[in-house]
PDB file of N, CA and C in Angstrom:
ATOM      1  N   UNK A   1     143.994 -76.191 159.131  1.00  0.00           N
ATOM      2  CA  UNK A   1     142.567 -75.987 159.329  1.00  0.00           C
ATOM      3  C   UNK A   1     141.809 -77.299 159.194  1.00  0.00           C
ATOM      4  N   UNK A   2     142.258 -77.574 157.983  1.00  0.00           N
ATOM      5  CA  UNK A   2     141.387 -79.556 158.038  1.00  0.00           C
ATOM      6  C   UNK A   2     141.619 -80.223 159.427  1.00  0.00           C
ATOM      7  N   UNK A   3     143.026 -80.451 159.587  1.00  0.00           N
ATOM      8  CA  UNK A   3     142.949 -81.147 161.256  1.00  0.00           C
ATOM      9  C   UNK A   3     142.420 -80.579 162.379  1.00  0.00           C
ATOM     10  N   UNK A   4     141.842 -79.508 162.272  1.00  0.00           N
ATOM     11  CA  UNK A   4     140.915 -78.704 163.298  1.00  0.00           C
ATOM     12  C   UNK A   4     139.534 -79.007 162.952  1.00  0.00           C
ATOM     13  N   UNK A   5     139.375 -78.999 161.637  1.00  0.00           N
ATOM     14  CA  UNK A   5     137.817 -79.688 161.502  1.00  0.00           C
ATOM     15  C   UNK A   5     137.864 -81.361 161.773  1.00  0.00           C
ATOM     16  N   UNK A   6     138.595 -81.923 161.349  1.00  0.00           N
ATOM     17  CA  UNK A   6     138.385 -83.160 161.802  1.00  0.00           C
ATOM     18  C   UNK A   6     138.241 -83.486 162.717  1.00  0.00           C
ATOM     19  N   UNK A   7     138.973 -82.813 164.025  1.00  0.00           N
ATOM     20  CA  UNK A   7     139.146 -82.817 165.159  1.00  0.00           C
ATOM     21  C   UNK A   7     140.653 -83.977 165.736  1.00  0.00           C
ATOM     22  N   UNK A   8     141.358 -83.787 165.076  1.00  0.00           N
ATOM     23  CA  UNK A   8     142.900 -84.567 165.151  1.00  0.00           C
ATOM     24  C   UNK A   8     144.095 -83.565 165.741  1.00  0.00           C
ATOM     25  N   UNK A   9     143.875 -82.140 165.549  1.00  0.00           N
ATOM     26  CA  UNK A   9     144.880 -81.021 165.928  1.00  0.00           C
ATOM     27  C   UNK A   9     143.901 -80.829 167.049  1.00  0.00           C
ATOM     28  N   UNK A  10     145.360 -79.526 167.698  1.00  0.00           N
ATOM     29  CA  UNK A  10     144.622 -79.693 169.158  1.00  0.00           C
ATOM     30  C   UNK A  10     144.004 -77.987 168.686  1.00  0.00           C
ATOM     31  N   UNK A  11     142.835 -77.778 169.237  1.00  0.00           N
ATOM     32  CA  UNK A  11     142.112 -76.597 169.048  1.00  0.00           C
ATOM     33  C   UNK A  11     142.875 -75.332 169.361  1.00  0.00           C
ATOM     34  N   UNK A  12     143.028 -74.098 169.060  1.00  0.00           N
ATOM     35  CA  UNK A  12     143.355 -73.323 169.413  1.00  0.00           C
ATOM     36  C   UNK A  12     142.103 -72.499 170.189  1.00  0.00           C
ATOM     37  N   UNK A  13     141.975 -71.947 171.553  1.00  0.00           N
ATOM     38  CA  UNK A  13     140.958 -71.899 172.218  1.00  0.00           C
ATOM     39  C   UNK A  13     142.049 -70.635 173.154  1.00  0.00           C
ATOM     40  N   UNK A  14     141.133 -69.473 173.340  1.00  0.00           N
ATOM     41  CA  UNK A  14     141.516 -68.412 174.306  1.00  0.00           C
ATOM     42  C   UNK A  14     140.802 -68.653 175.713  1.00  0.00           C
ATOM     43  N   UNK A  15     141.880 -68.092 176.256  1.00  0.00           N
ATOM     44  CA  UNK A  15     140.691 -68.318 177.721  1.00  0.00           C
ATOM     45  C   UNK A  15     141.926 -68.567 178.627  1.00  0.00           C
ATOM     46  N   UNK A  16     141.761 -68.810 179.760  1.00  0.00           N
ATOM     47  CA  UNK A  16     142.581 -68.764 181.397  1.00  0.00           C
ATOM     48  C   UNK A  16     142.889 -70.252 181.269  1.00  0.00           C
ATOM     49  N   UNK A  17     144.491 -70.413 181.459  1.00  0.00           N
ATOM     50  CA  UNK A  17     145.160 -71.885 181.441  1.00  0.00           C
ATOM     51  C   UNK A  17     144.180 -72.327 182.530  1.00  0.00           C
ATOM     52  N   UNK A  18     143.766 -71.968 183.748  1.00  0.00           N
ATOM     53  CA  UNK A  18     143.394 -72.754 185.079  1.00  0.00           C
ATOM     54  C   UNK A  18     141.742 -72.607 185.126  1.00  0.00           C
ATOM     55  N   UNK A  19     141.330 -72.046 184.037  1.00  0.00           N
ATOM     56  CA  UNK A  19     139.746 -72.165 183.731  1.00  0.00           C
ATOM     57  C   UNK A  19     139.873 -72.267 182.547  1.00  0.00           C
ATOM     58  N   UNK A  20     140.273 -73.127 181.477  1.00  0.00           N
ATOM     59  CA  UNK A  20     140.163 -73.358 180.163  1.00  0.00           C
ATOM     60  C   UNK A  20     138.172 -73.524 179.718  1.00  0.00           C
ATOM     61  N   UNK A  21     138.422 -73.316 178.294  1.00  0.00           N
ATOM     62  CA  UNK A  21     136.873 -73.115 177.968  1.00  0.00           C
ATOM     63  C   UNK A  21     136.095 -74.723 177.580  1.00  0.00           C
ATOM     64  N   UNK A  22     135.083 -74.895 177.427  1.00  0.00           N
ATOM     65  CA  UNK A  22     134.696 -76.203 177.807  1.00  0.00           C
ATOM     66  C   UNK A  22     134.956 -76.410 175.695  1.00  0.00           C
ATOM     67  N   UNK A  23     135.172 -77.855 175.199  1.00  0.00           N
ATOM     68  CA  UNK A  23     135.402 -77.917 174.505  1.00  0.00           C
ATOM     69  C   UNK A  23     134.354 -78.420 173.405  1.00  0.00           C
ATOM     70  N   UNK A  24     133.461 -78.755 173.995  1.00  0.00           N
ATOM     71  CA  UNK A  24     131.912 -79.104 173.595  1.00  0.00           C
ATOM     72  C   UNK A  24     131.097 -77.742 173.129  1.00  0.00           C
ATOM     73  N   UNK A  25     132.050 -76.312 173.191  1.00  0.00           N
ATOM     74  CA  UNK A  25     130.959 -75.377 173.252  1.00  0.00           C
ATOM     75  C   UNK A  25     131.954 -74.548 172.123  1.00  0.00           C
ATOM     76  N   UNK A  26     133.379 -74.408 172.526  1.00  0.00           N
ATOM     77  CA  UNK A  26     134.343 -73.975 171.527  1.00  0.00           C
ATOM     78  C   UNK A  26     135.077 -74.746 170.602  1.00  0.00           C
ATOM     79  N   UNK A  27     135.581 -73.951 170.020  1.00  0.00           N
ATOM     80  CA  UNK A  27     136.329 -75.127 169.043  1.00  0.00           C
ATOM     81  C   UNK A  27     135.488 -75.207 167.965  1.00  0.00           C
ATOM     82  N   UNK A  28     136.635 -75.512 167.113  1.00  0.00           N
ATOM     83  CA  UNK A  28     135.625 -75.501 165.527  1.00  0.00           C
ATOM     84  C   UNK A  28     135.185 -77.018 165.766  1.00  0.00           C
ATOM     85  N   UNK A  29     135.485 -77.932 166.512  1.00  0.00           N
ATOM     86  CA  UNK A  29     134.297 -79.090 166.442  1.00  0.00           C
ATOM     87  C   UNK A  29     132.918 -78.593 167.982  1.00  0.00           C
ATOM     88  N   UNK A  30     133.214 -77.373 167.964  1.00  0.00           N
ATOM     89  CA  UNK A  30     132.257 -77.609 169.301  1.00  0.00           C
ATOM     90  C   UNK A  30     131.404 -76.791 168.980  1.00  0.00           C
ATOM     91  N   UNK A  31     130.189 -76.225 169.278  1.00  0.00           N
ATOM     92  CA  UNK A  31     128.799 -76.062 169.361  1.00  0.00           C
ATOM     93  C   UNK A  31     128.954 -74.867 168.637  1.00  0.00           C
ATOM     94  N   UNK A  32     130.125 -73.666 168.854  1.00  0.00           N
ATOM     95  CA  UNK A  32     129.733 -72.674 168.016  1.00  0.00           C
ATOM     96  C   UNK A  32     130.381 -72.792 167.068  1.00  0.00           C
ATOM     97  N   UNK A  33     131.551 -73.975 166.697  1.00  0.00           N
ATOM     98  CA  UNK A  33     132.040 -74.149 165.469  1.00  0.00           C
ATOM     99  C   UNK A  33     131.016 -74.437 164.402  1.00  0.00           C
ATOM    100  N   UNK A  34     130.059 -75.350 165.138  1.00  0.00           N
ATOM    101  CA  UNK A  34     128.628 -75.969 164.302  1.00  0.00           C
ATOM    102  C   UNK A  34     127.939 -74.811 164.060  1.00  0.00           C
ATOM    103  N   UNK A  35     127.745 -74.061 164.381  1.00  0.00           N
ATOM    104  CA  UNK A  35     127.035 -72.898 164.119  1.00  0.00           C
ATOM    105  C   UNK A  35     127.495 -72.080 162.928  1.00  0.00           C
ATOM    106  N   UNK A  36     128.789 -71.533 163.276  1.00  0.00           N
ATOM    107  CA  UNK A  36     129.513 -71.316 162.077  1.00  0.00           C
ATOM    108  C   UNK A  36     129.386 -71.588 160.646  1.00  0.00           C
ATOM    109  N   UNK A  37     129.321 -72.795 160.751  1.00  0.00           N
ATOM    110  CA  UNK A  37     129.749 -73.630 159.686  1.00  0.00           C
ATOM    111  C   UNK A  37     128.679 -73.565 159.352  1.00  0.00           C
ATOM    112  N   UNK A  38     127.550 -73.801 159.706  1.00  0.00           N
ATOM    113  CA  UNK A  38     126.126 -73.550 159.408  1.00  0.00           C
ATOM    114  C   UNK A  38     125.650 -72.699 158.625  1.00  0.00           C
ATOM    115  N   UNK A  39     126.059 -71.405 159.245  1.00  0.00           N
ATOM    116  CA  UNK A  39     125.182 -69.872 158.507  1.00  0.00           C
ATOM    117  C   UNK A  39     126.751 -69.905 157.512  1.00  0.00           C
ATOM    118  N   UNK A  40     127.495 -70.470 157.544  1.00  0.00           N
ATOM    119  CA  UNK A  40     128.704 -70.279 156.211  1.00  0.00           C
ATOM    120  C   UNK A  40     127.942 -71.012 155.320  1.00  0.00           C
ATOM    121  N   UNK A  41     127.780 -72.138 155.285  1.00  0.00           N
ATOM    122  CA  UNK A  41     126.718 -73.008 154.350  1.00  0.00           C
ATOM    123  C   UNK A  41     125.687 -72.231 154.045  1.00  0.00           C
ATOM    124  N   UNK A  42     125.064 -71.794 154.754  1.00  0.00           N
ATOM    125  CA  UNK A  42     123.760 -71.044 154.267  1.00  0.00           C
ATOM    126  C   UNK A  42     123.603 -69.950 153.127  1.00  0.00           C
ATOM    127  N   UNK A  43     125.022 -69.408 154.210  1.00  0.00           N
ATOM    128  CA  UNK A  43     125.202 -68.018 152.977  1.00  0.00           C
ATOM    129  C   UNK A  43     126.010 -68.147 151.703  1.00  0.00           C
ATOM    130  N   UNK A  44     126.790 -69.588 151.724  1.00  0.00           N
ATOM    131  CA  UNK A  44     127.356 -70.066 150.447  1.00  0.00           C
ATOM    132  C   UNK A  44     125.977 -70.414 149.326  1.00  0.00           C
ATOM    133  N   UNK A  45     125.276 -71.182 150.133  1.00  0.00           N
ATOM    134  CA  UNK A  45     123.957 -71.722 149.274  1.00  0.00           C
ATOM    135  C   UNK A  45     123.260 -70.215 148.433  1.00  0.00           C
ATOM    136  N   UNK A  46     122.989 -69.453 149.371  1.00  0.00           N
ATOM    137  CA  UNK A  46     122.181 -68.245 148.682  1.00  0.00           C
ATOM    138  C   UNK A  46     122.863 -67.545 147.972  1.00  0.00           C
ATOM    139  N   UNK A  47     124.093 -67.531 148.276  1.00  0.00           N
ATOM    140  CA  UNK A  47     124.578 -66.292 146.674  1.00  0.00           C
ATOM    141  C   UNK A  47     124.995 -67.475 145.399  1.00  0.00           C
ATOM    142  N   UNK A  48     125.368 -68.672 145.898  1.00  0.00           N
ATOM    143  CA  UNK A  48     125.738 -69.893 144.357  1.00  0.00           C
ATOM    144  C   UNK A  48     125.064 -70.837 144.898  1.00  0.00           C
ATOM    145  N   UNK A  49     123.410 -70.666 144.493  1.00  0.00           N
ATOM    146  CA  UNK A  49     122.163 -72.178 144.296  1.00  0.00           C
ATOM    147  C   UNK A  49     122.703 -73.017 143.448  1.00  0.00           C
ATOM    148  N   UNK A  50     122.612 -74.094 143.965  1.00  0.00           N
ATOM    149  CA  UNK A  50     122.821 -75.359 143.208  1.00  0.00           C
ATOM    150  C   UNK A  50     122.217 -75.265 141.795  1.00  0.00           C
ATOM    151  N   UNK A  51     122.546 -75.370 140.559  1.00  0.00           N
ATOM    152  CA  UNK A  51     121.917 -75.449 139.219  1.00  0.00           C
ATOM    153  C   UNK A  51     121.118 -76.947 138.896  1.00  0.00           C
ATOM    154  N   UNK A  52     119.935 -77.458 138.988  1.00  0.00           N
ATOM    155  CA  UNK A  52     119.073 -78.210 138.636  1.00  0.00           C
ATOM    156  C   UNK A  52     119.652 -78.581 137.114  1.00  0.00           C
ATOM    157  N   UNK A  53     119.590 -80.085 137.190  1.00  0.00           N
ATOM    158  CA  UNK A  53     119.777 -80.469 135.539  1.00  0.00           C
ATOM    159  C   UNK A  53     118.507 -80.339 135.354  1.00  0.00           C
ATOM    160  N   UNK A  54     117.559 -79.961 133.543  1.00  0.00           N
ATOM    161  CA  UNK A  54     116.793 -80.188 133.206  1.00  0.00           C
ATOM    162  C   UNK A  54     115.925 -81.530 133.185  1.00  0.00           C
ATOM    163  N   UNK A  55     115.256 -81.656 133.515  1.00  0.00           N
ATOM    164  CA  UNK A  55     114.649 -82.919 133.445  1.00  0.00           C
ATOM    165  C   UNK A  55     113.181 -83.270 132.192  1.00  0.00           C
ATOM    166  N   UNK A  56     113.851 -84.363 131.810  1.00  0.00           N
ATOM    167  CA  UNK A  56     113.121 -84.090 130.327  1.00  0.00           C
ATOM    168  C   UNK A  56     111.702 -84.598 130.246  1.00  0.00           C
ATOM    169  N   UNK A  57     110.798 -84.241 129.732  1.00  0.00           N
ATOM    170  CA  UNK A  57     109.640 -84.539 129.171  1.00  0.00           C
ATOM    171  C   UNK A  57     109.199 -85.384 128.507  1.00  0.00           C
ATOM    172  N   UNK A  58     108.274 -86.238 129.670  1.00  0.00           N
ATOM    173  CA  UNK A  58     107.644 -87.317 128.941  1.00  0.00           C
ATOM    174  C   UNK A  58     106.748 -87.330 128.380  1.00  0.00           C
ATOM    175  N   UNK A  59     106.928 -87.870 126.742  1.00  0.00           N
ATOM    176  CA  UNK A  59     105.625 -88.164 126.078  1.00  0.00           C
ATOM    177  C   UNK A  59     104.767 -89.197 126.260  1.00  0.00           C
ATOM    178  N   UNK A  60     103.322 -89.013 125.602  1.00  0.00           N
ATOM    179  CA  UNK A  60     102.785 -90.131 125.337  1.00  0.00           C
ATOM    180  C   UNK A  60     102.405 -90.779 124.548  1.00  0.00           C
TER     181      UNK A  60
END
């Protein structure tokens, strides 16, 4: 899976040997891989928010 995100393995992609799918659009490096990966991030972010360190209070 890493060499598919990196883009070093060769994609696994369905579709007609003599009309293959464009690779800019499939593929986990291609347009809906970005997408993917996107709303996966998103929905990772909303159920485990990053925890803020406290930040301390300045006196004067």
């Amino acid at each position: 899976m890493l060499l598919l995100v990196a883009g070093l393995g060769p994609p696994m992609l369905l579709g007609s040997a003599a009309e293959p799918p464009n690779l800019i659009v499939a593929g986990a490096t291609g347009l809906l891989g970005w997408v993917l990966m996107a709303v996966l991030a998103l929905f990772v972010m909303r159920q485990w928010p990053v925890a803020r360190a406290p930040q301390p209070v300045a006196t004067a």
